[in-house]
C-alpha atoms as a PDB file:
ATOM      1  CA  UNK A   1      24.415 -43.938   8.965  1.00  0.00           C
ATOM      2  CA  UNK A   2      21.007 -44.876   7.835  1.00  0.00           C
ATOM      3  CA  UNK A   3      19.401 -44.456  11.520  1.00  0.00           C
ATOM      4  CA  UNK A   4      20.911 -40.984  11.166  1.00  0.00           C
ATOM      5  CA  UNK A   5      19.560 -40.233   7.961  1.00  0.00           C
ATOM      6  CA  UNK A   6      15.999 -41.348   8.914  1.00  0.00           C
ATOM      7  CA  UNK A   7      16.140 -39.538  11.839  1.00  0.00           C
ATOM      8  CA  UNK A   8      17.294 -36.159   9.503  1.00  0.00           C
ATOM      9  CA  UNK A   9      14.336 -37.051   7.440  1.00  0.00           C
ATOM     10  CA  UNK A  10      11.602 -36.822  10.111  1.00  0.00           C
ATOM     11  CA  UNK A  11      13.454 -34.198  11.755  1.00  0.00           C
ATOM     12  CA  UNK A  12      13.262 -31.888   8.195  1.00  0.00           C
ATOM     13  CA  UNK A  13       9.266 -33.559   7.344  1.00  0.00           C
ATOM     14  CA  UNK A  14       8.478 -32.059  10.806  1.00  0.00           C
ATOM     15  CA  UNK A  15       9.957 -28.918  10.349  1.00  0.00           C
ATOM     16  CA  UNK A  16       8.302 -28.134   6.947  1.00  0.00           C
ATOM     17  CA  UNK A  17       4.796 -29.386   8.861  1.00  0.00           C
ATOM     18  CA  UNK A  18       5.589 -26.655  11.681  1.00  0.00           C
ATOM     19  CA  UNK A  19       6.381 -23.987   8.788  1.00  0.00           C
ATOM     20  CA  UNK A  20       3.026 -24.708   6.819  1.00  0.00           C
ATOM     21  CA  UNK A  21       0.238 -25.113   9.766  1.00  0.00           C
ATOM     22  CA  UNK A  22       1.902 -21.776  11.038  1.00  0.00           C
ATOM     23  CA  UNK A  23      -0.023 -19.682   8.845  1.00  0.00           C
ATOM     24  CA  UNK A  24      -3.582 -21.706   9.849  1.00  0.00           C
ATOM     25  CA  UNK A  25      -5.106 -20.017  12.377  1.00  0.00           C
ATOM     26  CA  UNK A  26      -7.052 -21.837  15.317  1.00  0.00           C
ATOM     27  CA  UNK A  27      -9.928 -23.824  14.723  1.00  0.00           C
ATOM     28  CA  UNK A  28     -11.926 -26.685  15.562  1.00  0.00           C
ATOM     29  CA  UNK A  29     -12.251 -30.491  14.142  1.00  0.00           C
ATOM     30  CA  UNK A  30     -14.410 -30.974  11.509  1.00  0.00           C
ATOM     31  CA  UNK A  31     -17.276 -32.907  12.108  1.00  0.00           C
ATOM     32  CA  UNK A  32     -18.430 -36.203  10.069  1.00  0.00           C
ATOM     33  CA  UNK A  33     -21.919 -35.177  10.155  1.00  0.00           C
ATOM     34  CA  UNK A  34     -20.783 -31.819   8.259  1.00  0.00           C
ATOM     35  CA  UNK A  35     -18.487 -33.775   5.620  1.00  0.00           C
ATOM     36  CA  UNK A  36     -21.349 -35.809   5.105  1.00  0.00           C
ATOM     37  CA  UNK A  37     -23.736 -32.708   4.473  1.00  0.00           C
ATOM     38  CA  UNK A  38     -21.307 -31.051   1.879  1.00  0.00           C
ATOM     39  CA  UNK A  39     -20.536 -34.496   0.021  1.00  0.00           C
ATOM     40  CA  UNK A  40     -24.764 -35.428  -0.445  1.00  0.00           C
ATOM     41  CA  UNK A  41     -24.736 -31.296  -1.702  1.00  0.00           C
ATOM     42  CA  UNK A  42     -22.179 -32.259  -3.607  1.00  0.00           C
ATOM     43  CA  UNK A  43     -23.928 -35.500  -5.104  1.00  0.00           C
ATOM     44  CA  UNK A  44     -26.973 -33.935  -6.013  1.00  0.00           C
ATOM     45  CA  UNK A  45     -25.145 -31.121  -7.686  1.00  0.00           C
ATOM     46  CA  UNK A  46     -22.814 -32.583 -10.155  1.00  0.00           C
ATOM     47  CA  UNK A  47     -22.340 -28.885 -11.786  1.00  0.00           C
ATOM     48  CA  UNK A  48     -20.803 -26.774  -9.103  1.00  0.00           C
ATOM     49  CA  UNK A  49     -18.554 -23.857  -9.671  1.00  0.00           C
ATOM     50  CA  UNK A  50     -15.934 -23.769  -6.452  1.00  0.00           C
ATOM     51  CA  UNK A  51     -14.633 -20.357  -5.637  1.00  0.00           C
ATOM     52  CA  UNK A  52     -11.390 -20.488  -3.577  1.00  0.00           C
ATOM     53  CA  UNK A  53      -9.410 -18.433  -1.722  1.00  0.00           C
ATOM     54  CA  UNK A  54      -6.073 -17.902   0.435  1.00  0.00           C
ATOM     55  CA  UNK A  55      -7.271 -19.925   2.898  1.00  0.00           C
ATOM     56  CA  UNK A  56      -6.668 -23.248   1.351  1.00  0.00           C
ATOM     57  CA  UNK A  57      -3.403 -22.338   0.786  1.00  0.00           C
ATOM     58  CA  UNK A  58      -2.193 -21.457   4.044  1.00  0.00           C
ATOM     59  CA  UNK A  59      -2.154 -25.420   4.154  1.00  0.00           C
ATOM     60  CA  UNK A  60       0.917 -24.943   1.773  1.00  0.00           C
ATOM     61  CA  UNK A  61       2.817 -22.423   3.473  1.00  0.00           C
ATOM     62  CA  UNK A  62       1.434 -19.330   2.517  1.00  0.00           C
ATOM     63  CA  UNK A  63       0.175 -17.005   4.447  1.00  0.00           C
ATOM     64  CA  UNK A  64      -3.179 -14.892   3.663  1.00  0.00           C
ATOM     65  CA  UNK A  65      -3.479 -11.570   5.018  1.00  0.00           C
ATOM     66  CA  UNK A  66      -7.128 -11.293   7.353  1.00  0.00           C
ATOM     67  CA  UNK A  67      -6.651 -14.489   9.250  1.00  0.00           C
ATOM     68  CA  UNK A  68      -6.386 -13.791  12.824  1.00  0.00           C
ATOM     69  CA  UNK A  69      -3.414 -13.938  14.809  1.00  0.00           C
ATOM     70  CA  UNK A  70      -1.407 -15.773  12.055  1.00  0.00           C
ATOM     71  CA  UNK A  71      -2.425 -13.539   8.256  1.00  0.00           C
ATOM     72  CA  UNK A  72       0.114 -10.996   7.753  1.00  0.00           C
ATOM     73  CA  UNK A  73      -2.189  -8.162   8.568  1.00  0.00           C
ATOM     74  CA  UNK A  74      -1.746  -9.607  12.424  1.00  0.00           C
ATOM     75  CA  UNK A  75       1.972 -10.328  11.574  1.00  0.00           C
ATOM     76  CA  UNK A  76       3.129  -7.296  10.045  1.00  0.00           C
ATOM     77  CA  UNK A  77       2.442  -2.977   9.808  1.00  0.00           C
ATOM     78  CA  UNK A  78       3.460  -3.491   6.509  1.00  0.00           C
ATOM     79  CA  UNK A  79      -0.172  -3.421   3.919  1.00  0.00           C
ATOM     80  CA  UNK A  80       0.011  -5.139   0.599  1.00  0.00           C
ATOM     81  CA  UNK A  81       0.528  -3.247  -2.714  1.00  0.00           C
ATOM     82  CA  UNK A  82      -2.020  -0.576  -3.806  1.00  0.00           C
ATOM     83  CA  UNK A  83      -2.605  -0.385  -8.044  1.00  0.00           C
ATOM     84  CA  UNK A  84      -2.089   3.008  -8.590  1.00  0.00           C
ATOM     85  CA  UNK A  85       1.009   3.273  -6.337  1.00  0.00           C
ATOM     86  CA  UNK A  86       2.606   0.693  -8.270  1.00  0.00           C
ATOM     87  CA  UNK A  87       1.649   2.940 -11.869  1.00  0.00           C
ATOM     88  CA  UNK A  88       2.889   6.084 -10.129  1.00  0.00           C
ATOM     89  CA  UNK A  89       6.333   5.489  -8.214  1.00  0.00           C
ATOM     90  CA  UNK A  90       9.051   4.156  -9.157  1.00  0.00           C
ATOM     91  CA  UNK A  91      10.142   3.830  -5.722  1.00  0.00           C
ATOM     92  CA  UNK A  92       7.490   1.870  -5.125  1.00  0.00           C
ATOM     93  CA  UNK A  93       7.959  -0.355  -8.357  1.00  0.00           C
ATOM     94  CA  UNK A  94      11.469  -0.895  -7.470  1.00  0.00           C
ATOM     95  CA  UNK A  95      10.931  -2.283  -3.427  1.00  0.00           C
ATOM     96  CA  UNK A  96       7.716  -4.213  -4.615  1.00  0.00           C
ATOM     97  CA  UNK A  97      10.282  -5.903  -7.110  1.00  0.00           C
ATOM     98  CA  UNK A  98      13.100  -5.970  -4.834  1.00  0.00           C
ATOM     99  CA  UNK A  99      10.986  -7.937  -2.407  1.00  0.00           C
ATOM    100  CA  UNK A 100       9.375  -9.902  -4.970  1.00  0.00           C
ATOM    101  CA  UNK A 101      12.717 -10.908  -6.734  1.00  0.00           C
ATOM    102  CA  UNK A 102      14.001 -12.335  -3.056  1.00  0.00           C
ATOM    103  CA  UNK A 103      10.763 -13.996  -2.030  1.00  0.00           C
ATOM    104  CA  UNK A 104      10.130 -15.467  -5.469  1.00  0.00           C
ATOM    105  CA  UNK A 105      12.068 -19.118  -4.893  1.00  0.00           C
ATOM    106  CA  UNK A 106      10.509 -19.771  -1.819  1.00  0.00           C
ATOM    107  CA  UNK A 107       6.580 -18.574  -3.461  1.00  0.00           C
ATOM    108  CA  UNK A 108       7.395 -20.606  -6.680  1.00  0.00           C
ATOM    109  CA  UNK A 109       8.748 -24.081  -4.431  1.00  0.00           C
ATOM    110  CA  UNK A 110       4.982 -23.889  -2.936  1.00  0.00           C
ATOM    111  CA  UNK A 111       3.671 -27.311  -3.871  1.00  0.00           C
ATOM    112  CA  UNK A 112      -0.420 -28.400  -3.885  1.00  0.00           C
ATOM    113  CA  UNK A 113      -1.595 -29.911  -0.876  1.00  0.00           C
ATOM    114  CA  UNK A 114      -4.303 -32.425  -0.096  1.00  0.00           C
ATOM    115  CA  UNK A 115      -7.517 -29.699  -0.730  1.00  0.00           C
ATOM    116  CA  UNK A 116      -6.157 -28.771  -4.352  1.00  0.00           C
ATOM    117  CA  UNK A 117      -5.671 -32.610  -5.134  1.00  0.00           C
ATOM    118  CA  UNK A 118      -8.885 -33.630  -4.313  1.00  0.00           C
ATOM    119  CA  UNK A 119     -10.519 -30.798  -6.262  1.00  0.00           C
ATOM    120  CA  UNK A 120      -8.537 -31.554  -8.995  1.00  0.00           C
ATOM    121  CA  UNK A 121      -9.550 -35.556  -8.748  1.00  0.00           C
ATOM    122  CA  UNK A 122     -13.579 -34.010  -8.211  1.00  0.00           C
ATOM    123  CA  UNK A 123     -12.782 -32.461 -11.886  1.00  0.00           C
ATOM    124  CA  UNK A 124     -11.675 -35.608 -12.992  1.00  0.00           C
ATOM    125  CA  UNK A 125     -14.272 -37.792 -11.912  1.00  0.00           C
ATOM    126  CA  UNK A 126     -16.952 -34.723 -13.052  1.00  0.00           C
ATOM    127  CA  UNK A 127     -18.306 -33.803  -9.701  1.00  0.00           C
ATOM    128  CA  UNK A 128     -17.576 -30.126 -10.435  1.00  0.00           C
ATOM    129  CA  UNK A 129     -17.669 -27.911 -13.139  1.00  0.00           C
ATOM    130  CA  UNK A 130     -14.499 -25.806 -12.516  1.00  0.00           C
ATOM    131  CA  UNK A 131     -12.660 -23.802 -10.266  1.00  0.00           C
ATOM    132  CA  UNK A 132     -12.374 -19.876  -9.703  1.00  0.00           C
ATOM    133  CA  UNK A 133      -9.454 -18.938  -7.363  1.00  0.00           C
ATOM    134  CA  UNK A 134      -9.081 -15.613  -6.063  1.00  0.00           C
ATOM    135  CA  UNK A 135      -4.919 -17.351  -5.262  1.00  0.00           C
ATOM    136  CA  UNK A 136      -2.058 -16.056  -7.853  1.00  0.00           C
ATOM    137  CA  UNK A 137       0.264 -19.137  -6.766  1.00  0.00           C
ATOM    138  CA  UNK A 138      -0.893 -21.560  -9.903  1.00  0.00           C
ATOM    139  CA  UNK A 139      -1.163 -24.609  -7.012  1.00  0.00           C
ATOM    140  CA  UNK A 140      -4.421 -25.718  -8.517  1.00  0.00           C
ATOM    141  CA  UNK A 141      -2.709 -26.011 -12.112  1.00  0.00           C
ATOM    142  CA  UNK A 142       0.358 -27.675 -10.001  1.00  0.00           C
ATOM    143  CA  UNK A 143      -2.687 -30.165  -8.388  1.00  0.00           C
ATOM    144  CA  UNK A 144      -3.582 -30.690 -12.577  1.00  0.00           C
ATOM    145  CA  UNK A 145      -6.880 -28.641 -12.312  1.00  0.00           C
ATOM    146  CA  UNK A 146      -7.416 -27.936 -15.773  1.00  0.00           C
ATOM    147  CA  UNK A 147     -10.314 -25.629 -15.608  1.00  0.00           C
ATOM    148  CA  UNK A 148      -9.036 -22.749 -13.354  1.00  0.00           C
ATOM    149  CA  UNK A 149     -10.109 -19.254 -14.074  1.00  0.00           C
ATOM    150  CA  UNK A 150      -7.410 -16.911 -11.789  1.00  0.00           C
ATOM    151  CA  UNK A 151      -9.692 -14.011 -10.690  1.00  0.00           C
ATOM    152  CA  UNK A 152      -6.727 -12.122  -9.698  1.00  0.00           C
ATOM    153  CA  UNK A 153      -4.418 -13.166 -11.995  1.00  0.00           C
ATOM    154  CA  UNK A 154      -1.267 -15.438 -11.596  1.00  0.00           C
ATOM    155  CA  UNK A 155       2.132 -14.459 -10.122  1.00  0.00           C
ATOM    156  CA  UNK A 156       4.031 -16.744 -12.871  1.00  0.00           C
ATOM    157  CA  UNK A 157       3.143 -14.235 -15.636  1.00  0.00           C
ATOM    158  CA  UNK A 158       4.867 -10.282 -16.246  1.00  0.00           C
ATOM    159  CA  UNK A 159       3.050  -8.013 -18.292  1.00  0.00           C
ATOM    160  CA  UNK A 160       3.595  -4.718 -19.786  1.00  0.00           C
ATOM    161  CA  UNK A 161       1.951  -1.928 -18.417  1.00  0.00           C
ATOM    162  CA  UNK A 162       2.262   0.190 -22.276  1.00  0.00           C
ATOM    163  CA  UNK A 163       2.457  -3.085 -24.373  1.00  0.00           C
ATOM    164  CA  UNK A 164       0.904  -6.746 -25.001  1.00  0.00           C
ATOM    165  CA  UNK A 165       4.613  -8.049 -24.431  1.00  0.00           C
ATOM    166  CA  UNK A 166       4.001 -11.484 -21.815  1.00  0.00           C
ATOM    167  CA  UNK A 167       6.905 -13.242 -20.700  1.00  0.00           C
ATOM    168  CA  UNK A 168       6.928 -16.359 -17.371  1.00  0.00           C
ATOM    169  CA  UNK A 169       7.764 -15.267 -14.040  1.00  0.00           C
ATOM    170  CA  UNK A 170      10.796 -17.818 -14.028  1.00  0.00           C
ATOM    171  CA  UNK A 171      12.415 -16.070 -17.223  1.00  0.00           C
ATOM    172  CA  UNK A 172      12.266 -12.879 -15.278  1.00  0.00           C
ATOM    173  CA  UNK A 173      13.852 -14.215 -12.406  1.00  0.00           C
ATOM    174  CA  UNK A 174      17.028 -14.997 -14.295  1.00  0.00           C
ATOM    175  CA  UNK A 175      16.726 -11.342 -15.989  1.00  0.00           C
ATOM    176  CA  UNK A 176      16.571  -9.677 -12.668  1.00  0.00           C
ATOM    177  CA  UNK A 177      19.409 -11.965 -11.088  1.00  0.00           C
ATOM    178  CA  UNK A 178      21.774 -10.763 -13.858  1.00  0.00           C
ATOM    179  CA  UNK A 179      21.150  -7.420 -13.766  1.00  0.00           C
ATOM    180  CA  UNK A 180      21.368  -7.844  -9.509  1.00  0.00           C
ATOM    181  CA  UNK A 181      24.170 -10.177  -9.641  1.00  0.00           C
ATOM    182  CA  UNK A 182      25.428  -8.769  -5.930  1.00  0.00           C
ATOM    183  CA  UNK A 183      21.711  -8.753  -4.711  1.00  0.00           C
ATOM    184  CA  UNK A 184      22.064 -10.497  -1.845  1.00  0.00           C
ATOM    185  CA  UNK A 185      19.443 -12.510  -1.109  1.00  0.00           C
ATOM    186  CA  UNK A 186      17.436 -12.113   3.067  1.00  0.00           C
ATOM    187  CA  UNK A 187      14.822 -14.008   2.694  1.00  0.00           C
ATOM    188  CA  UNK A 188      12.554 -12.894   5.674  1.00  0.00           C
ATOM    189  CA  UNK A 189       8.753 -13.587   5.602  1.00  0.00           C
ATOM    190  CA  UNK A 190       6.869 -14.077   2.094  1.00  0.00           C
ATOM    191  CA  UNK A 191       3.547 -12.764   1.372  1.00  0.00           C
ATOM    192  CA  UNK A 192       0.745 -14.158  -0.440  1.00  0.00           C
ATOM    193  CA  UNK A 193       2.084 -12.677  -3.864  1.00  0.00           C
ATOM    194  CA  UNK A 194       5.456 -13.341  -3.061  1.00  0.00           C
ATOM    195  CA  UNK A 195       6.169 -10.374  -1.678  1.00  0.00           C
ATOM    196  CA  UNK A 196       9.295 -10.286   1.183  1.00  0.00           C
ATOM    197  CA  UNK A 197      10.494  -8.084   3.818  1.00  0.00           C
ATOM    198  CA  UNK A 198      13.784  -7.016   3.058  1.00  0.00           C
ATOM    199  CA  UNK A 199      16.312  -3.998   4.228  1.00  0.00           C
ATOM    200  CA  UNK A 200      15.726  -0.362   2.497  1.00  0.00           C
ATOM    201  CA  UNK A 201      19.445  -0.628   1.186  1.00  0.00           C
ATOM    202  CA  UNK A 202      19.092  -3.484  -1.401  1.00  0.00           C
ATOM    203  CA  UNK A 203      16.123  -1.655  -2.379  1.00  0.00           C
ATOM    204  CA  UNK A 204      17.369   1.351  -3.516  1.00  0.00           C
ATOM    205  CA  UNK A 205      20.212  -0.477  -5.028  1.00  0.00           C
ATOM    206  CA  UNK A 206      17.957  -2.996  -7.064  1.00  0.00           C
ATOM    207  CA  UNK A 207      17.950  -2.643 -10.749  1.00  0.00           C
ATOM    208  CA  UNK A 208      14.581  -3.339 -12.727  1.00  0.00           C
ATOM    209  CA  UNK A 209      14.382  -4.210 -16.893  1.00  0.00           C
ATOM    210  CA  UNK A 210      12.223  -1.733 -19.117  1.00  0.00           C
ATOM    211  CA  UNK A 211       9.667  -3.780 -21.223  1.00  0.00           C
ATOM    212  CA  UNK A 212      12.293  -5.250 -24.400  1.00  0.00           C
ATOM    213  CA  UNK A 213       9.533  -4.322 -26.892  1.00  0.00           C
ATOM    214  CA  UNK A 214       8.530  -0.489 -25.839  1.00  0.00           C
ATOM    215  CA  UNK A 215      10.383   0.736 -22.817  1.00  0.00           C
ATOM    216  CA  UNK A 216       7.375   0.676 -20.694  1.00  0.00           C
ATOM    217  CA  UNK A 217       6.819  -0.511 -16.764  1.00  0.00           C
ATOM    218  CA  UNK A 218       6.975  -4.128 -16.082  1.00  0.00           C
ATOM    219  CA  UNK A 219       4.081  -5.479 -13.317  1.00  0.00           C
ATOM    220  CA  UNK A 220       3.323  -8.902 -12.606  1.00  0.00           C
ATOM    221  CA  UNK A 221      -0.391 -10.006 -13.916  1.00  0.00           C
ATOM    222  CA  UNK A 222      -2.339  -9.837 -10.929  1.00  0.00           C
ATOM    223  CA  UNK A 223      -4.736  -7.379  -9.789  1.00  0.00           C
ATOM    224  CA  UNK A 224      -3.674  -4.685  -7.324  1.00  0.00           C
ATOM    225  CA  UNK A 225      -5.616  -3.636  -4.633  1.00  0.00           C
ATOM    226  CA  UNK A 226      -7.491  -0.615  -6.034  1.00  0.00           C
ATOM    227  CA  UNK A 227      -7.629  -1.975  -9.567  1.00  0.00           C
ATOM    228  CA  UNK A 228     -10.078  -4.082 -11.585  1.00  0.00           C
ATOM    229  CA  UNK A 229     -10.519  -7.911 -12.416  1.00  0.00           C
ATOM    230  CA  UNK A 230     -10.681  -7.555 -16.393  1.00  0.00           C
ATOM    231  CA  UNK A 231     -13.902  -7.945 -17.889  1.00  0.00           C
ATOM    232  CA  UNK A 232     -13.637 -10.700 -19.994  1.00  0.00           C
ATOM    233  CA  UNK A 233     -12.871 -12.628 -17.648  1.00  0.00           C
ATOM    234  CA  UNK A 234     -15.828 -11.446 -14.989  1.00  0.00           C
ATOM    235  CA  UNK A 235     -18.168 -12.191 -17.744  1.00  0.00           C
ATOM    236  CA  UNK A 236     -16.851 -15.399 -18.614  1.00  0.00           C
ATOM    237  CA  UNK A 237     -17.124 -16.426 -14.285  1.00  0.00           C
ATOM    238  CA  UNK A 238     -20.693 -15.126 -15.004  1.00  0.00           C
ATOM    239  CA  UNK A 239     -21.097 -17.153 -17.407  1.00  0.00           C
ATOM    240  CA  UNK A 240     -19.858 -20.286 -15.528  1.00  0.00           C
ATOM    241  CA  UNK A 241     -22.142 -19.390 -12.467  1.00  0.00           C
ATOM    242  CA  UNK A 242     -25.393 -19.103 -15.110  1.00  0.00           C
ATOM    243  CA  UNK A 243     -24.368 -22.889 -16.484  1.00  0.00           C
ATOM    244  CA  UNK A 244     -23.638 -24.232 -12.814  1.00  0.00           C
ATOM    245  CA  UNK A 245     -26.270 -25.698 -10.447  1.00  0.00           C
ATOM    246  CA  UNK A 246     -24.715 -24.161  -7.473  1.00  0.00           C
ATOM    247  CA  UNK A 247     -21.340 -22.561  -5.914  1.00  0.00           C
ATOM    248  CA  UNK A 248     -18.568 -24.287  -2.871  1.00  0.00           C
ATOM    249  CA  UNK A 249     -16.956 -21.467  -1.542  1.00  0.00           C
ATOM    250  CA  UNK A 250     -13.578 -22.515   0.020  1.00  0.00           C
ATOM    251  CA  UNK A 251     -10.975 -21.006   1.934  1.00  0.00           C
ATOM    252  CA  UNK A 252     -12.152 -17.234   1.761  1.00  0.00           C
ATOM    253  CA  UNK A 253     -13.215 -14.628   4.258  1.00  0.00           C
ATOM    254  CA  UNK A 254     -15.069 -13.160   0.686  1.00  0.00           C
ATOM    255  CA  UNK A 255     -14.055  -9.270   2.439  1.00  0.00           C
ATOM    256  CA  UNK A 256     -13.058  -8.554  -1.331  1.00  0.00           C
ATOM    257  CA  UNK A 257     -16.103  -7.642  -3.672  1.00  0.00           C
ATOM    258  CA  UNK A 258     -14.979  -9.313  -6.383  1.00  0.00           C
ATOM    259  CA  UNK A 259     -15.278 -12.958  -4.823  1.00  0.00           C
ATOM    260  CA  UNK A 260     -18.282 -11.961  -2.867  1.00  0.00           C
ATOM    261  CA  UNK A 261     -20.057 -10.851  -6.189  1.00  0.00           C
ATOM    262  CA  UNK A 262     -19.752 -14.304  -7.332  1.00  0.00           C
ATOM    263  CA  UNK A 263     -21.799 -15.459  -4.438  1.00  0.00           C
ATOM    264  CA  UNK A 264     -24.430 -12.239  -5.000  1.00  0.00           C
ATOM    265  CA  UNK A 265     -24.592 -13.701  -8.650  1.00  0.00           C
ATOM    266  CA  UNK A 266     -25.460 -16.953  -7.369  1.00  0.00           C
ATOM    267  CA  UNK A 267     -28.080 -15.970  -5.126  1.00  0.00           C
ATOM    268  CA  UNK A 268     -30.013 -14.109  -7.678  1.00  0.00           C
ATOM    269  CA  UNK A 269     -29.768 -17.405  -9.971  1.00  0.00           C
ATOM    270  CA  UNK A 270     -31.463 -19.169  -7.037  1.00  0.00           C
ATOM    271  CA  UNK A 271     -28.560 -21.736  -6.654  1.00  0.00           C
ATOM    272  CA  UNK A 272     -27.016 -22.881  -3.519  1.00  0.00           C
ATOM    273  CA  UNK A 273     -23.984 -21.949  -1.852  1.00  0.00           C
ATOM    274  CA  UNK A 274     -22.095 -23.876   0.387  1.00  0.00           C
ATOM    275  CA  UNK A 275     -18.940 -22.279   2.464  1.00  0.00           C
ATOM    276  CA  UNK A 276     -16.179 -24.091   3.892  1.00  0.00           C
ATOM    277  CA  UNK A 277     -13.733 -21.424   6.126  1.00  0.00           C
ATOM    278  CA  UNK A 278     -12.226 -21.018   9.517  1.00  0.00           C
ATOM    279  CA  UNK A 279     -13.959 -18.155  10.710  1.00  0.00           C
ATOM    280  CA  UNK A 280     -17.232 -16.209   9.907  1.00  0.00           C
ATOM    281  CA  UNK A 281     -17.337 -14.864   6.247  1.00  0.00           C
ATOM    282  CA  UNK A 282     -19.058 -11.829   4.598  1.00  0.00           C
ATOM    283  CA  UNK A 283     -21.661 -14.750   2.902  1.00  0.00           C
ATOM    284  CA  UNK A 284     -22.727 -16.379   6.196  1.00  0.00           C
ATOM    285  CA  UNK A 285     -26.241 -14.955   5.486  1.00  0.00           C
ATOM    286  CA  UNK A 286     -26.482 -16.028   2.518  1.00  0.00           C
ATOM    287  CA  UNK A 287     -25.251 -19.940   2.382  1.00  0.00           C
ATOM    288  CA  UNK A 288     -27.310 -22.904   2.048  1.00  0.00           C
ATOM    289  CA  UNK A 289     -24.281 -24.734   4.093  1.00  0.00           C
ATOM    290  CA  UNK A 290     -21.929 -23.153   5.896  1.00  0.00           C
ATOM    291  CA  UNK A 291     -18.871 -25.396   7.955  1.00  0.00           C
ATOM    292  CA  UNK A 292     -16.359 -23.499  10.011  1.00  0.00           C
ATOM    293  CA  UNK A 293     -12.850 -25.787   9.726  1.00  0.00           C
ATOM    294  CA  UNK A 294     -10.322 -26.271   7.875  1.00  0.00           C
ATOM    295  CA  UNK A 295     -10.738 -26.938   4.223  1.00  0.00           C
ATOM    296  CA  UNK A 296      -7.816 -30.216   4.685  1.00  0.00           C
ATOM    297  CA  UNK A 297     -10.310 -31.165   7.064  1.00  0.00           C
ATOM    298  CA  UNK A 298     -13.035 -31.744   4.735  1.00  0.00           C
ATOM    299  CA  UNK A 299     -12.210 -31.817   1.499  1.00  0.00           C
ATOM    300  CA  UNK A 300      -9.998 -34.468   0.709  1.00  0.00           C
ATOM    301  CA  UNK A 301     -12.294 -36.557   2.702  1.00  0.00           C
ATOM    302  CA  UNK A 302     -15.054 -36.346   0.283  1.00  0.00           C
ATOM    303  CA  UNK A 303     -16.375 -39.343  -1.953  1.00  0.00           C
ATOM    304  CA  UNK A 304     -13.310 -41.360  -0.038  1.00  0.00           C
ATOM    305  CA  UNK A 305     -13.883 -41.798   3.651  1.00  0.00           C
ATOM    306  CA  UNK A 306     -17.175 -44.450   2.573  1.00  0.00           C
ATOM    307  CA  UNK A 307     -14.416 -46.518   0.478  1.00  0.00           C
ATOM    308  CA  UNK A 308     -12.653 -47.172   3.940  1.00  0.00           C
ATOM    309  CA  UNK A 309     -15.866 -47.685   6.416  1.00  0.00           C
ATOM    310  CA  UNK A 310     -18.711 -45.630   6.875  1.00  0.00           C
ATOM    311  CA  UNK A 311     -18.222 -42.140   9.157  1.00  0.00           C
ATOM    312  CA  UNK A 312     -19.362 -41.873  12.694  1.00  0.00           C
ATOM    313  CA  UNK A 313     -20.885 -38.828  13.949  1.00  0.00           C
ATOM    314  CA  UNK A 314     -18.735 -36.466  16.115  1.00  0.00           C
ATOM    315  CA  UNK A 315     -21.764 -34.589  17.126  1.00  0.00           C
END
């Protein structure tokens, strides 16, 4: 019984390994010579701001949408949710919830892997100054990050669109399962806002809560393609760039404006920026230090691989 067990165990660890390095696309080992590179950058600049993105959380099962051959642009016809679509159809607010409403156990279950631990041990031990994630899926504040600005918002909160009425993602789960108590739920492919693929007829059967205070549109508080990042909160990033001493940019092709604006701001300070990402970026001009692998690769291996024998160069 126990050899059977065991067995069920690494049978069920190896599955869930398959399932989350499906969404990384190819790339190559990192080297020791380039860990060592980031981790003296890192040493002489105590102050960084790190700017993340969906690629360090493919790691955790969730796929991004550009990466090639495995992001769901490559996967899928389908094309994530535009801002003012969502404001003007209710057709459209009703499948983006229908999806979202199946999808949302598996999204939520995400757990932090290695990358967001070690940046949230790097806060700890002050080699960073915080973290700006362009990710909705809270896995940094999961890792205990404490100083996480969410450029684009978080998935775990629902917003009015008419109203200040808030209320947690996990509250309106149980809302929308007793008003869908038949819902059925396929549970096909999630996205990286926890988006699913599901058929048109639960759609247009779904049933979707008015805001309790006003009556108004419910939306989750992220930012749509086609709308704006708030801006507070871009003046507040500004403000962390202007009191950093550089930038790590991890995990992020930087194709969106409002991450690559944090590495324009940067620039013009005359800091340094370092990039860590499989694949060329839209900042590869611009970086001090640019190493093409996976962020697993390299990050958690900072200030620890010394404590267990010095690194020998791959190159």
């Amino acid at each position: 019984m126990r050899v059977n067990n065991l067995l069920r165990f690494r049978s069920t660890s190896l599955q869930r390994c398959s399932i989350k390095q499906q969404y990384v696309p190819q790339h190559k080992p990192a080297l020791d010579d380039d860990i060592k590179r980031l981790e003296d950058f890192l040493l002489s600049k105590p102050n960084v701001v790190v700017l993340t993105g969906a690629g360090i959380s493919t790691e955790s099962g969730i796929p991004d949408y550009r990466s090639e051959g495995v992001g769901l642009y490559a996967r899928t016809n389908h094309k994530p949710i535009q801002h003012m679509e969502f404001l003007k159809s209710s057709n459209v607010r009703k499948r983006y919830w229908a999806r979202n409403f199946v999808g949302w156990p598996s999204f939520s279950g995400k757990q932090a892997n290695a990358t967001h631990h070690a940046l949230s041990r790097f806060e700890r031990e002050m080699r960073i100054q915080s973290v700006v994630t362009q990710n909705v899926d809270r896995l940094h504040t999961k890792a205990g990050t404490k100083n996480v600005v969410e450029l684009h918002g978080s998935g775990y909160v629902i917003k009015c669109l008419s109203c200040e009425y808030r209320t947690d993602r996990h509250e309106f789960q149980h809302i929308l399962a007793s008003l869908n108590s038949t819902f059925n739920n396929v549970l096909e492919m999630t996205r990286p806002d926890g988006d699913v693929e599901i058929p048109l007829d639960y759609i247009e059967n779904f049933k979707i809560p008015d805001c309790p205070q006003c009556g108004g549109d419910l939306k989750p508080d992220i930012v749509f393609f086609g709308d704006c990042v708030p801006r507070q909160r871009l003046d507040k990033i500004a403000e962390m760039v202007y009191n950093s001493d550089g930038l790590l940019v991890l995990g992020s092709s930087l194709l969106v404006f409002s991450g690559y604006r944090i590495v324009l701001q940067t620039k013009d300070l005359k800091l340094p920026v370092a990039i860590v990402n499989i694949g060329d970026t839209r900042a590869d001009h611009l970086a001090d230090i640019k190493i093409s692998a996976k962020c697993g690769d390299v990050i958690p291996k900072l200030f620890d691989y010394r404590t267990s024998g010095s690194a020998n160069s791959n190159s």
